[in-house]
PDB file of N, CA and C in Angstrom:
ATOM      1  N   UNK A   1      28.604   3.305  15.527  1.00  0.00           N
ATOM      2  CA  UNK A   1      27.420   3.439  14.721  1.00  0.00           C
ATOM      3  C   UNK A   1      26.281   3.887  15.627  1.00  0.00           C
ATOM      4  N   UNK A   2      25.601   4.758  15.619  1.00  0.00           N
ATOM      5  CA  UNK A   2      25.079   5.589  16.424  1.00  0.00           C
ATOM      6  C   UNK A   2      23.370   4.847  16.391  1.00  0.00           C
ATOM      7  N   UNK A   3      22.079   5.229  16.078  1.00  0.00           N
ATOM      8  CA  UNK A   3      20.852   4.657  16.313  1.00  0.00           C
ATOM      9  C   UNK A   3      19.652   4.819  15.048  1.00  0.00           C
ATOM     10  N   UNK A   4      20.715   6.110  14.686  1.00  0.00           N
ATOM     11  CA  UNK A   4      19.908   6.479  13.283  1.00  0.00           C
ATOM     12  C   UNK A   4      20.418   5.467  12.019  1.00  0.00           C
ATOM     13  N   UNK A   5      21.913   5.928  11.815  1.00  0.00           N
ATOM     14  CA  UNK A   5      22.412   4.674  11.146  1.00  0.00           C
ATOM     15  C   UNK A   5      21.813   2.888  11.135  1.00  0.00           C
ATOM     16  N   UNK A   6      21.986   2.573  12.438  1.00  0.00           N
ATOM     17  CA  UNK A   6      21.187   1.216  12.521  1.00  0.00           C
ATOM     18  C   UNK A   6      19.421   1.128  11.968  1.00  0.00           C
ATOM     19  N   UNK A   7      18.744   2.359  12.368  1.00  0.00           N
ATOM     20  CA  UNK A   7      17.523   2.381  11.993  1.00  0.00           C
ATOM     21  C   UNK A   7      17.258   2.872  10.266  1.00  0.00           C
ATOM     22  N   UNK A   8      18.064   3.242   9.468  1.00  0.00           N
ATOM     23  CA  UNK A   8      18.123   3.496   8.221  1.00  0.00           C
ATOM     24  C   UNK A   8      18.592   1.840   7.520  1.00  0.00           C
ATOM     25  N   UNK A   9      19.449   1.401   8.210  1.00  0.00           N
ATOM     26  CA  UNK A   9      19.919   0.447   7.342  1.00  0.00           C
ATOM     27  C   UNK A   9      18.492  -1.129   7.496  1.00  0.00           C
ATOM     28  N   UNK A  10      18.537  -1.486   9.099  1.00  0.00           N
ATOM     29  CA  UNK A  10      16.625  -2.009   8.954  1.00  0.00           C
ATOM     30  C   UNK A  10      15.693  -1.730   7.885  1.00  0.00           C
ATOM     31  N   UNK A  11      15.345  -0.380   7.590  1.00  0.00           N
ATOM     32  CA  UNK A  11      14.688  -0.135   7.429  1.00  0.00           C
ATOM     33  C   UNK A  11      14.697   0.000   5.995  1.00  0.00           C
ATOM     34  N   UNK A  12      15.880   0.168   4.928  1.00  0.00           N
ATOM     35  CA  UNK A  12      16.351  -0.466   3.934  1.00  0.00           C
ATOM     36  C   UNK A  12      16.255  -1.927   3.862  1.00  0.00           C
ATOM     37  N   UNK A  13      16.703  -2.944   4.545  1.00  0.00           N
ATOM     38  CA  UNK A  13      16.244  -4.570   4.387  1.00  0.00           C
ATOM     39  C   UNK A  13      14.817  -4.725   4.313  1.00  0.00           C
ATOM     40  N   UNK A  14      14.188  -4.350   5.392  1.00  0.00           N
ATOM     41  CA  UNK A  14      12.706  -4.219   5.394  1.00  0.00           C
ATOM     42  C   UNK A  14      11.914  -3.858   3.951  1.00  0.00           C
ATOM     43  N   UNK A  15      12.288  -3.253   3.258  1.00  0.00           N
ATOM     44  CA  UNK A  15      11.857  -2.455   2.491  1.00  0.00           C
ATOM     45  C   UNK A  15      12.214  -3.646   1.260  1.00  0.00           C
ATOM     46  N   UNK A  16      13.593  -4.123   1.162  1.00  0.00           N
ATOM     47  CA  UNK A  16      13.425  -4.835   0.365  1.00  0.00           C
ATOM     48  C   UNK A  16      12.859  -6.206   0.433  1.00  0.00           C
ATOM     49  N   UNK A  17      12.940  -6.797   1.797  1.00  0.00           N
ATOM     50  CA  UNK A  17      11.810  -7.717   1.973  1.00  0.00           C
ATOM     51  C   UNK A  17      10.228  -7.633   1.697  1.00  0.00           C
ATOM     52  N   UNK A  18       9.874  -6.648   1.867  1.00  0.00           N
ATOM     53  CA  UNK A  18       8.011  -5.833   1.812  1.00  0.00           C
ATOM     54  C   UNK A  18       8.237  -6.042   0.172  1.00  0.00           C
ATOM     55  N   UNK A  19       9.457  -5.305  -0.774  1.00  0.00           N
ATOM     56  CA  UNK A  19       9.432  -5.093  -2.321  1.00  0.00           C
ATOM     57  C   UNK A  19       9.461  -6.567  -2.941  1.00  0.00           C
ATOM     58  N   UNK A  20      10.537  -7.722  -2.444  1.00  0.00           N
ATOM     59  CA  UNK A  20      10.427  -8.749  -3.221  1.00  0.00           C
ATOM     60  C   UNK A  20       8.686  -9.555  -2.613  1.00  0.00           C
ATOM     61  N   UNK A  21       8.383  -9.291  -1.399  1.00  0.00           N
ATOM     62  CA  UNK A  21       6.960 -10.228  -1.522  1.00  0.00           C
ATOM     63  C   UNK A  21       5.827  -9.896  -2.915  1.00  0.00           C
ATOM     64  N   UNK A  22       5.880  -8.069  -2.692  1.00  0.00           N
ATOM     65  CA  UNK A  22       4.841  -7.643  -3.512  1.00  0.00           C
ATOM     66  C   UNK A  22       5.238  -7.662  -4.993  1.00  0.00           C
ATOM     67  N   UNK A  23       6.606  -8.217  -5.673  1.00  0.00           N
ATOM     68  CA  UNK A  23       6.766  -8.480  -6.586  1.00  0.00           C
ATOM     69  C   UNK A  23       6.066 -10.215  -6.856  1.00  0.00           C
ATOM     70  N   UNK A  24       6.674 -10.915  -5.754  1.00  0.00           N
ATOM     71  CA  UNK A  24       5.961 -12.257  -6.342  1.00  0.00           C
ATOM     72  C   UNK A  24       4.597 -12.261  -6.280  1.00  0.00           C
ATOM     73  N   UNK A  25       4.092 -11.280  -5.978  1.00  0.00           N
ATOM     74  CA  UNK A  25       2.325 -11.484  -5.591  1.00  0.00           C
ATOM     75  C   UNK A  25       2.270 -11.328  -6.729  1.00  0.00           C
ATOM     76  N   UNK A  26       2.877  -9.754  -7.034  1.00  0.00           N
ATOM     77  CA  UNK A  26       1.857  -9.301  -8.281  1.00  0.00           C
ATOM     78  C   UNK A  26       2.226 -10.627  -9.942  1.00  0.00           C
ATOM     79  N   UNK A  27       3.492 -10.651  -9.742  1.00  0.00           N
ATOM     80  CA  UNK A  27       3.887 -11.278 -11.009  1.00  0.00           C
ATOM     81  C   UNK A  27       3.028 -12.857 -11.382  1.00  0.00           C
ATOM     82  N   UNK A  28       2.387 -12.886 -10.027  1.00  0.00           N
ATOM     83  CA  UNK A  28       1.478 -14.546 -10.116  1.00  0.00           C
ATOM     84  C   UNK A  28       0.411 -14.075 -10.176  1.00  0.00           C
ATOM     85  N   UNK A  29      -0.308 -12.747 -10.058  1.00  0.00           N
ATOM     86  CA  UNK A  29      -1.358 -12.763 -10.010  1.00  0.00           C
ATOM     87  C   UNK A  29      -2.809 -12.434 -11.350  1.00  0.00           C
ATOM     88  N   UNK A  30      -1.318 -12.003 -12.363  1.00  0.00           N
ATOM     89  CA  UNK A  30      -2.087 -11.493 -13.597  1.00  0.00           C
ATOM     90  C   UNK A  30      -1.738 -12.575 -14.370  1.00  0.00           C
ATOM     91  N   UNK A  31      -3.433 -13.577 -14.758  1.00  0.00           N
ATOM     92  CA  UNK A  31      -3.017 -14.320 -15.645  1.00  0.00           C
ATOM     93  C   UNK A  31      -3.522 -13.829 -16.893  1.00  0.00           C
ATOM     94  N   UNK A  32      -2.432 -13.142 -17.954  1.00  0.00           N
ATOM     95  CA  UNK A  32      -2.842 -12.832 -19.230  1.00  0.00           C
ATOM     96  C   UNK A  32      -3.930 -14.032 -19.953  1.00  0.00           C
ATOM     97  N   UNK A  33      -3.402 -15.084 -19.847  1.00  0.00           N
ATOM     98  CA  UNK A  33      -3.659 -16.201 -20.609  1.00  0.00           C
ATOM     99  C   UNK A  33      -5.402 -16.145 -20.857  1.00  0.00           C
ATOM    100  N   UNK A  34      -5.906 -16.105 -19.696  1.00  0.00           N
ATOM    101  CA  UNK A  34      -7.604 -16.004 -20.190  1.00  0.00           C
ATOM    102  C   UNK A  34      -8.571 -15.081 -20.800  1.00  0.00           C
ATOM    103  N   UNK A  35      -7.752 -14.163 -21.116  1.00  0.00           N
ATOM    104  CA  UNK A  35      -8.453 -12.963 -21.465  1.00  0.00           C
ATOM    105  C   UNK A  35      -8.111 -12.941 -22.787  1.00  0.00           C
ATOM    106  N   UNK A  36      -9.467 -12.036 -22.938  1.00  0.00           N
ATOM    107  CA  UNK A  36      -9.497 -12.257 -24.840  1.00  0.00           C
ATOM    108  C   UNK A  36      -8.759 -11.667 -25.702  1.00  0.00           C
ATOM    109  N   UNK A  37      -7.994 -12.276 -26.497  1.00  0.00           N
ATOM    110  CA  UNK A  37      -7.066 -11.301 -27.697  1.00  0.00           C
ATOM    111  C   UNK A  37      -5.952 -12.669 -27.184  1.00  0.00           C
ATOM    112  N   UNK A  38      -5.461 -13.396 -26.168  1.00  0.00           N
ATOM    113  CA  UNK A  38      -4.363 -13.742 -26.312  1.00  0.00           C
ATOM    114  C   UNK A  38      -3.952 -14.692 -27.452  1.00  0.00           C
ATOM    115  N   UNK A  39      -2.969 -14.802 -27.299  1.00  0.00           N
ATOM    116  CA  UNK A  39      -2.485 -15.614 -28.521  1.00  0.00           C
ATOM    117  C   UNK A  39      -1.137 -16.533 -27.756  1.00  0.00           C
ATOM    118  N   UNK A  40      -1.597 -17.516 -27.813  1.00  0.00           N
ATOM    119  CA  UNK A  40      -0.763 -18.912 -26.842  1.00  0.00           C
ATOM    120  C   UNK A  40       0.428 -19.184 -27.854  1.00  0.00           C
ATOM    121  N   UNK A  41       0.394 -19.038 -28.729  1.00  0.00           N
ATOM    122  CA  UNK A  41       1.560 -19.442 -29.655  1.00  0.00           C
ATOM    123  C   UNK A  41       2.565 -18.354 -29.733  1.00  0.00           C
ATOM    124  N   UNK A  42       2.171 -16.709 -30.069  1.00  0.00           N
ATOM    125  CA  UNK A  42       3.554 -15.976 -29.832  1.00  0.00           C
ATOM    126  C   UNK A  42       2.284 -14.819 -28.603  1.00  0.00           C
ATOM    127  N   UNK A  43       3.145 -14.677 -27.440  1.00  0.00           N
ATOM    128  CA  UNK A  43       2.133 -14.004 -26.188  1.00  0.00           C
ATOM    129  C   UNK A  43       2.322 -12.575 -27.123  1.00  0.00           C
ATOM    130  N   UNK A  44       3.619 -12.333 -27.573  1.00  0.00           N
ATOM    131  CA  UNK A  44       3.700 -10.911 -27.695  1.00  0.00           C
ATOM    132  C   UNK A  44       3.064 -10.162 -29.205  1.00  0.00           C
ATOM    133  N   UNK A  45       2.150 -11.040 -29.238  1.00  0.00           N
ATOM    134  CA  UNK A  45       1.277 -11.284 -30.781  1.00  0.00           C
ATOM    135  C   UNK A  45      -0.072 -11.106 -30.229  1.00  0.00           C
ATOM    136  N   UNK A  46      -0.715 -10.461 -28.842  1.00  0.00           N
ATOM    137  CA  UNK A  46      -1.868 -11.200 -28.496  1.00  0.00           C
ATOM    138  C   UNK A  46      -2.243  -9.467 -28.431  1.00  0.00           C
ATOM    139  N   UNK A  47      -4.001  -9.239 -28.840  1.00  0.00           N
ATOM    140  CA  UNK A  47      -4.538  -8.130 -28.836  1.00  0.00           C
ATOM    141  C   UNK A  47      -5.264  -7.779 -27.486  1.00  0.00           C
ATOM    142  N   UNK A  48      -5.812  -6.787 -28.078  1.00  0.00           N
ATOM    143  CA  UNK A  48      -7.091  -6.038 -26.952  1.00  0.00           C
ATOM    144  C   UNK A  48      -6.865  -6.146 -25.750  1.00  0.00           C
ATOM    145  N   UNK A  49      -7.804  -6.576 -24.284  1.00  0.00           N
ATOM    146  CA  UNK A  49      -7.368  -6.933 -23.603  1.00  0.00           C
ATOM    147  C   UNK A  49      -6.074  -7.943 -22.825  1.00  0.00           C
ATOM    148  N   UNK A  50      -5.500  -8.655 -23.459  1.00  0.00           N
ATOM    149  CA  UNK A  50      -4.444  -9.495 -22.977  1.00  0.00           C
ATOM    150  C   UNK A  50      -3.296  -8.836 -23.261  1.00  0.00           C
ATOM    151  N   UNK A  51      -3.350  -8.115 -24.758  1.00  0.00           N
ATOM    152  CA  UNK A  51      -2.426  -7.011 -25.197  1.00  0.00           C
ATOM    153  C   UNK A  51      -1.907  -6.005 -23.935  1.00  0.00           C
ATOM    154  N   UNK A  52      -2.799  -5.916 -23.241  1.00  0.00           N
ATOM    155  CA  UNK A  52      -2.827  -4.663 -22.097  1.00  0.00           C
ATOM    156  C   UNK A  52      -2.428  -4.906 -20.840  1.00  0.00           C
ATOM    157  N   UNK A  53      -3.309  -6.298 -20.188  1.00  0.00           N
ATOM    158  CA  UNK A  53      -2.555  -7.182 -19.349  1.00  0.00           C
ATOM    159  C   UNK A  53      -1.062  -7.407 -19.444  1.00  0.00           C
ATOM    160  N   UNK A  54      -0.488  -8.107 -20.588  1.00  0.00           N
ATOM    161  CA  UNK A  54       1.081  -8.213 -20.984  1.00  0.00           C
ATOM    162  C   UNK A  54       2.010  -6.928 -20.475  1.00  0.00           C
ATOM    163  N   UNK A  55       1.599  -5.281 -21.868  1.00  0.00           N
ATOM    164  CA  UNK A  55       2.278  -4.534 -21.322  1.00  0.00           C
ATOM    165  C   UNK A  55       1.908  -3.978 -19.775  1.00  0.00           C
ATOM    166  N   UNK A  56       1.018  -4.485 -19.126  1.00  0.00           N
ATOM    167  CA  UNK A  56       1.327  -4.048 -17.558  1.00  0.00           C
ATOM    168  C   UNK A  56       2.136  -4.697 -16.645  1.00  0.00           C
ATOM    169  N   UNK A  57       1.838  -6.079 -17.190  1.00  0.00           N
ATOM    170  CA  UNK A  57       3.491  -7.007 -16.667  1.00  0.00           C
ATOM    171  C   UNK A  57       4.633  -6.646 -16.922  1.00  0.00           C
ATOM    172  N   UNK A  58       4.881  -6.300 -17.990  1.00  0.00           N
ATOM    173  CA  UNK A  58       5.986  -5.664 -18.558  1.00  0.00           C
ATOM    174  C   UNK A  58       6.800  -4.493 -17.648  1.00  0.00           C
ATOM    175  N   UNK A  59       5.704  -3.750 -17.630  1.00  0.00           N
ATOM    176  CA  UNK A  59       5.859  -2.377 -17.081  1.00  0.00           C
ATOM    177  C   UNK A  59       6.544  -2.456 -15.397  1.00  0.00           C
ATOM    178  N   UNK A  60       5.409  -3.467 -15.036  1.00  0.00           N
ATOM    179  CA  UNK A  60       5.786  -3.394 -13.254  1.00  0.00           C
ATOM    180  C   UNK A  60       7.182  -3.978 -13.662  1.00  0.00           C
ATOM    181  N   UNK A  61       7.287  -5.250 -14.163  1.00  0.00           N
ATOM    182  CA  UNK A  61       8.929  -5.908 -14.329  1.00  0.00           C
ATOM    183  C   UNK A  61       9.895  -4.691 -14.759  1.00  0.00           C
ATOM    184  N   UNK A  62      10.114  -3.975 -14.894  1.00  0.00           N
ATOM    185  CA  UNK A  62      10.699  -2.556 -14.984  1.00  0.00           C
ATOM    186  C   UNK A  62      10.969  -1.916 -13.952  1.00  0.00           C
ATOM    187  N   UNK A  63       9.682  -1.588 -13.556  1.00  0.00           N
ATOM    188  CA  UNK A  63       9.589  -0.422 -12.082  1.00  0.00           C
ATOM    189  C   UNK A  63      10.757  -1.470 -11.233  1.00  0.00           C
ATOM    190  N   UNK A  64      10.100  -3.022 -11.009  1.00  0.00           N
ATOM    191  CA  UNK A  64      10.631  -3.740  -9.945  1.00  0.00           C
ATOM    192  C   UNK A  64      12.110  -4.091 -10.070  1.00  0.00           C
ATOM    193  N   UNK A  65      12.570  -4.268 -11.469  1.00  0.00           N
ATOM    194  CA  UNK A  65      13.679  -3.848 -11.968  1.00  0.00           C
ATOM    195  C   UNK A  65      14.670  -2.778 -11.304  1.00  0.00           C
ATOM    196  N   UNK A  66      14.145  -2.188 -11.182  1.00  0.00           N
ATOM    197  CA  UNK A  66      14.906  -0.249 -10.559  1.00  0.00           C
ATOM    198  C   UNK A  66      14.981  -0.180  -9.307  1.00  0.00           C
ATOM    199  N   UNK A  67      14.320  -0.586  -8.733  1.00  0.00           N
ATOM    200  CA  UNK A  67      13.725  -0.854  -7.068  1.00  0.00           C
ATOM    201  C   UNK A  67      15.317  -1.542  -6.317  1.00  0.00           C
ATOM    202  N   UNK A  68      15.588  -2.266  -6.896  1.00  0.00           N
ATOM    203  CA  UNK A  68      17.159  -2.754  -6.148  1.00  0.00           C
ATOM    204  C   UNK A  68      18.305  -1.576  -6.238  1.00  0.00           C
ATOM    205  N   UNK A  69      18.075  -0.812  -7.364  1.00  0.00           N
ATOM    206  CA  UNK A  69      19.476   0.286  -7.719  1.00  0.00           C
ATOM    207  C   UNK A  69      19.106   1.495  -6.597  1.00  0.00           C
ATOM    208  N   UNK A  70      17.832   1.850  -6.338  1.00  0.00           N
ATOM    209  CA  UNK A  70      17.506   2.927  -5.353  1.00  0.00           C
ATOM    210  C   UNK A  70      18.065   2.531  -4.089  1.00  0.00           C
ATOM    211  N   UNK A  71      17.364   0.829  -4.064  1.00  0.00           N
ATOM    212  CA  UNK A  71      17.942   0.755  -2.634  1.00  0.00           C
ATOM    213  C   UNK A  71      19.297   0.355  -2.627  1.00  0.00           C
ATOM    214  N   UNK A  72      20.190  -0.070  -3.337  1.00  0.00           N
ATOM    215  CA  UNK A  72      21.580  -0.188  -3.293  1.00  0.00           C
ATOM    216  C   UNK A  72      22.230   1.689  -2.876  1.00  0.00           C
ATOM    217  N   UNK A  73      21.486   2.492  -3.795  1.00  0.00           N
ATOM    218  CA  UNK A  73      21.966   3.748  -3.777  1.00  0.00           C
ATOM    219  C   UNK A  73      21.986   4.501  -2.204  1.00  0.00           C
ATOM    220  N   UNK A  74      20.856   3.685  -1.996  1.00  0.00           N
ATOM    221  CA  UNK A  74      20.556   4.476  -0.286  1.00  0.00           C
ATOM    222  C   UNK A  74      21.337   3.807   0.802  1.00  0.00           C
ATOM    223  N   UNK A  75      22.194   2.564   0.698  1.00  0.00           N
ATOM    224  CA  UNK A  75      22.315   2.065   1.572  1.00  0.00           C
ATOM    225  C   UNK A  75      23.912   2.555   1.621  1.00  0.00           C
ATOM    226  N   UNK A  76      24.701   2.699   0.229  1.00  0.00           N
ATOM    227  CA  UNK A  76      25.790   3.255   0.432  1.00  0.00           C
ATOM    228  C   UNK A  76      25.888   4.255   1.290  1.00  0.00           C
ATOM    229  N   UNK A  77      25.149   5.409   1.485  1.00  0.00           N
ATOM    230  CA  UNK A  77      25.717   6.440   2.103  1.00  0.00           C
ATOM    231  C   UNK A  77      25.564   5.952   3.750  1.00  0.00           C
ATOM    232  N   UNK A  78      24.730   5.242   3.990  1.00  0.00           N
ATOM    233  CA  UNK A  78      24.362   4.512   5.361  1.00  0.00           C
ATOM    234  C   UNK A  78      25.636   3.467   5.880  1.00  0.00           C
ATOM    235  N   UNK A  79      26.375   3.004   5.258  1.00  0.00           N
ATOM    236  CA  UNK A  79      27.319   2.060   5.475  1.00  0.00           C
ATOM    237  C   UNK A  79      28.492   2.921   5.471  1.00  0.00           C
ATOM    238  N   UNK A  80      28.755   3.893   4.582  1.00  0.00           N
ATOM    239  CA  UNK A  80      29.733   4.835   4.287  1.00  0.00           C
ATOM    240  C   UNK A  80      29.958   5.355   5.661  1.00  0.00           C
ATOM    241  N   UNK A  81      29.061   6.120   6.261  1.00  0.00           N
ATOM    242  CA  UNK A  81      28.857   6.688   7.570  1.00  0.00           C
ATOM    243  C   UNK A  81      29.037   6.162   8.341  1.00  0.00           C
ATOM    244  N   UNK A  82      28.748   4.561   8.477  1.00  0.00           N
ATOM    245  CA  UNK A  82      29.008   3.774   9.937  1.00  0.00           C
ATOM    246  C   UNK A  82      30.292   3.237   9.406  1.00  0.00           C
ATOM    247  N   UNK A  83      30.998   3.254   8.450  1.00  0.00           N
ATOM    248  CA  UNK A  83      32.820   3.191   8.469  1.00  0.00           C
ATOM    249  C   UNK A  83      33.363   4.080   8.750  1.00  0.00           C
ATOM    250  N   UNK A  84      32.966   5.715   8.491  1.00  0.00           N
ATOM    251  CA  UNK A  84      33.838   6.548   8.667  1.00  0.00           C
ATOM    252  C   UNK A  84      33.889   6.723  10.335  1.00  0.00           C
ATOM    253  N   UNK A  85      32.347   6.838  11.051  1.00  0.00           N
ATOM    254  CA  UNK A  85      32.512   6.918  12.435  1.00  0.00           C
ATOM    255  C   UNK A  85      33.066   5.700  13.307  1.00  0.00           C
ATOM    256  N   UNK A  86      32.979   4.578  12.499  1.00  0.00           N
ATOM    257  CA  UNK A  86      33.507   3.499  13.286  1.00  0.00           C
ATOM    258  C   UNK A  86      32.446   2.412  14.352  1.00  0.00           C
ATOM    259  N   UNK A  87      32.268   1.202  14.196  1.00  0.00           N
ATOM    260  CA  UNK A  87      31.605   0.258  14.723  1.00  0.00           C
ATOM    261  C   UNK A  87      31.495   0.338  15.885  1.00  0.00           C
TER     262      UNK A  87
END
């Protein structure tokens, strides 16, 4: 396994370490709940502003969603390569 290989595959972990922090930041950091329009009894019932807050939670939970399949996708060809050349 040569230097590039080792530095692609780091740098894939890294990446998903940096992705799960900035997921728990963000997912604690928007509290729909105080903003006006919500509705505590059904959230996905709540207008105007909180309405908007929600679908942006929504949204990132998506993006952050996808974020593991890219990096699963990238790491295959990186592992692929350090089997075929050999450890």
């Amino acid at each position: 396994m040569d230097f590039g290989s080792i530095l692609g595959i780091v740098v894939m972990v890294v990446g998903v370490i940096i992705g799960l922090i900035i997921y728990n930041a963000f997912s604690d950091a928007l509290d729909c709940s105080t903003l006006t329009g919500y509705d505590a009894t059904t959230p996905a019932n709540s207008t105007a502003q909180a309405k908007a807050c929600l679908d942006t939670k929504s949204n990132a939970n998506v993006v952050f969603g996808i974020i593991p399949v890219f990096i699963i996708l990238g790491l295959i060809p990186l592992i692929r390569g350090a089997l075929v050349r050999g450890i």
